[in-house]
Protein backbone atom coordinates (compact mmCIF):
# COMPACT_ATOMS: atom_id res chain seq x y z
CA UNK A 1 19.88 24.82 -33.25
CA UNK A 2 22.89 22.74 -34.30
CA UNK A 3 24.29 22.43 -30.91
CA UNK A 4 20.43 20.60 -30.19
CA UNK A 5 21.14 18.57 -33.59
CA UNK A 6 24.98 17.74 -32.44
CA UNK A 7 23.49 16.47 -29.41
CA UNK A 8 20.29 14.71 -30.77
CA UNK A 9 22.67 12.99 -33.27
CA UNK A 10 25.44 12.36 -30.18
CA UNK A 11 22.36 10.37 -28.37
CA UNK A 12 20.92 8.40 -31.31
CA UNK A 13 24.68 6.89 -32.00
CA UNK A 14 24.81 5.91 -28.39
CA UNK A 15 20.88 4.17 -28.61
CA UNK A 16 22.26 2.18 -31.94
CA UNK A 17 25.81 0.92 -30.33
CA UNK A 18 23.07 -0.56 -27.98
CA UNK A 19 20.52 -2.05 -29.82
CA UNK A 20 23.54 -3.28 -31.83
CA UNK A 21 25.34 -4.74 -28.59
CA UNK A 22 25.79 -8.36 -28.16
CA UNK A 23 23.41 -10.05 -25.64
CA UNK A 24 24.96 -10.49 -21.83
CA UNK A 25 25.18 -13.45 -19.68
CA UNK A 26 22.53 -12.70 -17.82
CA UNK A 27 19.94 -12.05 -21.03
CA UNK A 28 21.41 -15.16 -22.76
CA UNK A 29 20.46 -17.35 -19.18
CA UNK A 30 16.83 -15.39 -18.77
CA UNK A 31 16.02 -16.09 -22.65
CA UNK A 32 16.59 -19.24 -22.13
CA UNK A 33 14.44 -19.98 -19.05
CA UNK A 34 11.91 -18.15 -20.57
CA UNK A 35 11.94 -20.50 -23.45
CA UNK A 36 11.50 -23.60 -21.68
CA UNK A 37 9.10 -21.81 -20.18
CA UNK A 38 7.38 -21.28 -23.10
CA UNK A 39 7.85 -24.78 -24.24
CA UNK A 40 5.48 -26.17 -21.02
CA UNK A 41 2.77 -24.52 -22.03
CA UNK A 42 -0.01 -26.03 -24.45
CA UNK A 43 -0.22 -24.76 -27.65
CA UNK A 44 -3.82 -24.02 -27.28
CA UNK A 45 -2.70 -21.43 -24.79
CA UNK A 46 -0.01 -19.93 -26.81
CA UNK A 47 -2.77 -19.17 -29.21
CA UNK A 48 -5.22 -18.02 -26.94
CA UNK A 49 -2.71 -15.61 -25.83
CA UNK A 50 -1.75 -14.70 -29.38
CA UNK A 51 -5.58 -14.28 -30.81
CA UNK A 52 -6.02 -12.31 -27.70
CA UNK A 53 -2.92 -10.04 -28.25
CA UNK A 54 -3.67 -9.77 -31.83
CA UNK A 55 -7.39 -8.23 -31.47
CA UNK A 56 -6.23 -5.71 -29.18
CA UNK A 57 -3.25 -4.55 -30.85
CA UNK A 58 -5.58 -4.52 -34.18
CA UNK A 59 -8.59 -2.87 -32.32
CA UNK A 60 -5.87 -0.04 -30.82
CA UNK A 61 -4.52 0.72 -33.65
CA UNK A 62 -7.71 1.13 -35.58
CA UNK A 63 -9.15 3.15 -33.09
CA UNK A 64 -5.84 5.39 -32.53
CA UNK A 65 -5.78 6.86 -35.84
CA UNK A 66 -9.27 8.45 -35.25
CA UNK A 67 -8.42 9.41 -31.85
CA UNK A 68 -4.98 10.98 -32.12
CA UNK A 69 -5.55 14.39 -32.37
CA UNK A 70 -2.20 16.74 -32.94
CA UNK A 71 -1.89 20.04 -34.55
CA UNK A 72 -0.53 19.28 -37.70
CA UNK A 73 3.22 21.42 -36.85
CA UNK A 74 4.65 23.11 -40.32
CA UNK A 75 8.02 24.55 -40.44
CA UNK A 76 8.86 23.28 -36.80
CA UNK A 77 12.33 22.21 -36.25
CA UNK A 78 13.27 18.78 -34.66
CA UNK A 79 14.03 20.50 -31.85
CA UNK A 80 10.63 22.06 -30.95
CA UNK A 81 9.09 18.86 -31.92
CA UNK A 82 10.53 17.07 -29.69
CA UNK A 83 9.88 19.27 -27.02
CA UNK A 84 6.54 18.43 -27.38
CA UNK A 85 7.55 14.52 -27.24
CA UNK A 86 8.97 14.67 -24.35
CA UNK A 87 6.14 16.79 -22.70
CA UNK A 88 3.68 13.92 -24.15
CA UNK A 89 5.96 11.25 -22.82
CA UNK A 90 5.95 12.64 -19.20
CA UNK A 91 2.12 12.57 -19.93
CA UNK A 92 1.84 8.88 -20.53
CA UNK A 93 4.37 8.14 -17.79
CA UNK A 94 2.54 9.65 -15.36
CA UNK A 95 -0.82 7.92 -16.55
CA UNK A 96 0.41 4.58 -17.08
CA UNK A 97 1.90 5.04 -13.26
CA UNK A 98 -1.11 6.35 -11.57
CA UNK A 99 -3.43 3.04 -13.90
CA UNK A 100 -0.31 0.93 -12.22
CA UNK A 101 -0.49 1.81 -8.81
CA UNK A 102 -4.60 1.67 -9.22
CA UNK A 103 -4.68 -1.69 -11.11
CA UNK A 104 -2.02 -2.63 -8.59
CA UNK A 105 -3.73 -2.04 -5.31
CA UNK A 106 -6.69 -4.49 -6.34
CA UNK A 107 -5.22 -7.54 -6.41
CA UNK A 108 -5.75 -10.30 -8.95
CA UNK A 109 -8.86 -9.03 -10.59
CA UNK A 110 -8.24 -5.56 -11.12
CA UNK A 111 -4.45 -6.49 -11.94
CA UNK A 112 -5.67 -8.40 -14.62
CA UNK A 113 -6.87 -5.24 -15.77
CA UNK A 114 -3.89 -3.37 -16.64
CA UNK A 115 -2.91 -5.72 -19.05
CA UNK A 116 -5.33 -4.32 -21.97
CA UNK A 117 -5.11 -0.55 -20.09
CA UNK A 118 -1.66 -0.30 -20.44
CA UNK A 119 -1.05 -1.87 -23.73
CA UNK A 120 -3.48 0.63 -24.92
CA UNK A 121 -1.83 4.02 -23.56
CA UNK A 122 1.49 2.64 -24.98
CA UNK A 123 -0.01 2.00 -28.61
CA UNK A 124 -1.90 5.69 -28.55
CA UNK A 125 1.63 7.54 -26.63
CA UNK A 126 3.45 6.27 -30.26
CA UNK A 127 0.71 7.51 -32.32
CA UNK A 128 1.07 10.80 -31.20
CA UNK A 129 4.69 10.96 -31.46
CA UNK A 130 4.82 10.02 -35.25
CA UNK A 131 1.91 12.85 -35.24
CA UNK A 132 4.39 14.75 -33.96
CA UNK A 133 7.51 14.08 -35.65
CA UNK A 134 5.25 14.78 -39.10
CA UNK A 135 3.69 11.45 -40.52
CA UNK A 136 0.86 10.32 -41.08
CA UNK A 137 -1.08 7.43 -38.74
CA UNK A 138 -3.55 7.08 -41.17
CA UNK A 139 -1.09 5.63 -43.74
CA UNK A 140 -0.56 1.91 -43.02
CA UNK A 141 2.84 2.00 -43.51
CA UNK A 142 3.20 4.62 -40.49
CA UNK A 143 0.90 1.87 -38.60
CA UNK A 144 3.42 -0.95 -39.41
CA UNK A 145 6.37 1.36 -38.27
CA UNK A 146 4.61 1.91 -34.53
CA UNK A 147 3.99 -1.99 -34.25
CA UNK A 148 8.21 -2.62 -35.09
CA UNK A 149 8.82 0.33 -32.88
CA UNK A 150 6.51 -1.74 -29.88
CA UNK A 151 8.09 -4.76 -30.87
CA UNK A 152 11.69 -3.70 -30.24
CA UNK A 153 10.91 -1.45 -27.41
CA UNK A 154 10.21 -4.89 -25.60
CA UNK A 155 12.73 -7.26 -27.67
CA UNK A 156 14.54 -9.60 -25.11
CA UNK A 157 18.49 -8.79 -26.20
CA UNK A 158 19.08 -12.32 -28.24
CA UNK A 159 16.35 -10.28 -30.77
CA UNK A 160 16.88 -6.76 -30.20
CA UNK A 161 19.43 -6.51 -33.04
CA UNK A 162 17.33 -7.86 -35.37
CA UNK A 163 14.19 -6.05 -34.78
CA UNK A 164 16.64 -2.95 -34.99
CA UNK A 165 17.64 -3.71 -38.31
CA UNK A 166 14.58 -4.06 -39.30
CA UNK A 167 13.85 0.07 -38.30
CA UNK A 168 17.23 0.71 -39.34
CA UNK A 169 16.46 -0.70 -43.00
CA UNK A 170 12.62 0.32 -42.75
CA UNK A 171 12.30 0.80 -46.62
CA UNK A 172 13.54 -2.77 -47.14
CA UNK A 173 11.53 -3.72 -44.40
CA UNK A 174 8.35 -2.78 -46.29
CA UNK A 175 8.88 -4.89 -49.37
CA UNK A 176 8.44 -7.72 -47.04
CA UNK A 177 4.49 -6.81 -46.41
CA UNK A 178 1.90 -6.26 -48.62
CA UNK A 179 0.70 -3.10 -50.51
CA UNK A 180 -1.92 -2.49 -48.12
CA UNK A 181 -2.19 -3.31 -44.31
CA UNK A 182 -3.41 -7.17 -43.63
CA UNK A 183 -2.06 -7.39 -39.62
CA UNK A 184 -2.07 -11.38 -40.44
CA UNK A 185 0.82 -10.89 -42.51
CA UNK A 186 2.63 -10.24 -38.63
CA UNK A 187 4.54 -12.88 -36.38
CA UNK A 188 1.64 -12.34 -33.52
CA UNK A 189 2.99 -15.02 -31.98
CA UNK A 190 6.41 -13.88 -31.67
CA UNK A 191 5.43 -10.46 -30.94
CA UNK A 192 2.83 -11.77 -28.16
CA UNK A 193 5.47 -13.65 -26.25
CA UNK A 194 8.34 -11.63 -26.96
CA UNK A 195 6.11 -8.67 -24.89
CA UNK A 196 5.06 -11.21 -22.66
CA UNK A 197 8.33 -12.61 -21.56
CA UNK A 198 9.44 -9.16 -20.91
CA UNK A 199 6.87 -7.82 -18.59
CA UNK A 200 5.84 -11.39 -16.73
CA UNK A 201 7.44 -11.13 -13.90
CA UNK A 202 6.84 -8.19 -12.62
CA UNK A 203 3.07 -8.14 -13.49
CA UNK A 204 2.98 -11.09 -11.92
CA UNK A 205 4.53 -9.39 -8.45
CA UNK A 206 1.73 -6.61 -9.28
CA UNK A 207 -0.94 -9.40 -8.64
CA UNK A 208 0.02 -9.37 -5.04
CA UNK A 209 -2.81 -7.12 -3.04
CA UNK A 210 -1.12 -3.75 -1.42
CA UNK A 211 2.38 -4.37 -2.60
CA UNK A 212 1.36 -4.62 -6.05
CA UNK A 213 0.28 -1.10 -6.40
CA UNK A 214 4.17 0.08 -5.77
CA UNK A 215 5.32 -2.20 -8.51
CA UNK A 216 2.32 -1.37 -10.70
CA UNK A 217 3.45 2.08 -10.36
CA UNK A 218 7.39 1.75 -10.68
CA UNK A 219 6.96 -0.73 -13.43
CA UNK A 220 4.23 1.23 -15.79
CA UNK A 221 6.58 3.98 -15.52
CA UNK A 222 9.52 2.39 -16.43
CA UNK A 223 8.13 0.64 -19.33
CA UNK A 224 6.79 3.70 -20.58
CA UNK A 225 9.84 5.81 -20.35
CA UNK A 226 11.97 2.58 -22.43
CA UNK A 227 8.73 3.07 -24.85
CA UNK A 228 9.66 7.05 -25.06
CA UNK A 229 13.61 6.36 -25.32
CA UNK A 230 13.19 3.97 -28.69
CA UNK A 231 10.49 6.00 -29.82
CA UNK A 232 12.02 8.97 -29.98
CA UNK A 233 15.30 7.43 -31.84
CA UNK A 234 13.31 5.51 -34.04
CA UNK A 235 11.61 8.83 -35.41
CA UNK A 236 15.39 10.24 -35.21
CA UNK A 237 16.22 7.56 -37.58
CA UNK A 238 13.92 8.62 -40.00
CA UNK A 239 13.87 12.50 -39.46
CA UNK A 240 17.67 12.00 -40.80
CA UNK A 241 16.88 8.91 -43.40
């Protein structure tokens, strides 16, 4: 058991020197493309986009926390917990790969598609891991803790340290919101296009009929494994706060 916890802790100092590290070249040079980007397009799309991200982040996470069904685990130690993690992540990588490559092979229209799908399987994957880890989904606060877990799973670097902090200092972090969940009390904006700018590109490649259904596939996958690798330390974080 403490050689599992002397590695455990080994791995979550080595995830924090990263989200702590200072944004490269390259990230400084892509953030900043992606915010003139941004800056072209009307702001009646911008909130299009962000009502539309909004209502199905709030509709997810509603519906999750009926849906999420895991045992509730007493006296299990952090290492058989995450055992079970890791057994769910492989679960949702696999999914989000095969809705990918299926999404993928149609085209535009069904490409479309995976938006909402795979937004979805991400939102439920982290509801079952704080399941898992021991807390409660049903408690806003847990709620607000998986949408700052989202959000810096797909933080461009120039904001990655921030949203980090935010995890790091979680109990500070909740003075900030009110005493019961209101979602409207969220940067949707940010978050929209801070998840947007990081997956653009290559869901725009997965538009492309045939040879998007091998980046659908690659790219569900890989999103979903950084999804386990900063869920998993986030709930660290806490399992030793």
């Amino acid at each position: 058991m403490r050689n599992y916890e002397d590695r455990v802790i080994a791995e979550l100092t080595l995830w924090q020197r990263k989200m702590t590290r200072k944004p490269s070249l390259v990230g400084k040079y892509t953030k900043g493309i992606q915010i003139k980007v941004n800056n072209l397009i009307p702001d009646k799309i911008h909130t299009l986009l962000t009502n539309t991200i909004k209502n199905m982040v709030q509709a997810t996470l509603v519906g999750s926390q009926y849906t999420t069904r895991v045992p509730r685990l007493e006296g299990v130690s952090l290492e058989g917990r995450e055992r079970l993690v890791k057994e769910r992540l492989e679960f949702y990588r696999k999914a989000a790969a095969v809705e990918g490559a299926g999404t993928g092979a149609g085209g535009i229209f069904l490409g479309l598609a995976d938006f909402p799908l795979l937004l979805g399987l991400k939102i439920k994957f982290l509801f079952e891991v704080a399941s898992l880890y021991g807390f409660d989904v049903k408690d806003y606060r847990e709620r607000l803790y998986i949408l700052h877990l989202f959000q810096l799973a797909f933080s461009s670097e120039t904001r990655r340290a921030a949203s980090y902090r935010k995890i790091l200092n979680w109990q500070e972090t909740l003075k900030g919101f009110p005493p019961e969940l209101k979602l409207e009390s969220i940067d949707w904006q940010l978050f929209q296009q801070e998840y947007r700018d990081h997956i653009d590109l290559v869901k725009m490649l997965q538009l492309i009929p045939g040879f998007g259904a091998v980046v659908g596939l690659c790219a569900n996958y890989t999103l979903m494994n950084k999804l386990g690798e900063t869920a998993i330390n986030g709930y660290r974080l806490r399992w030793y706060s």
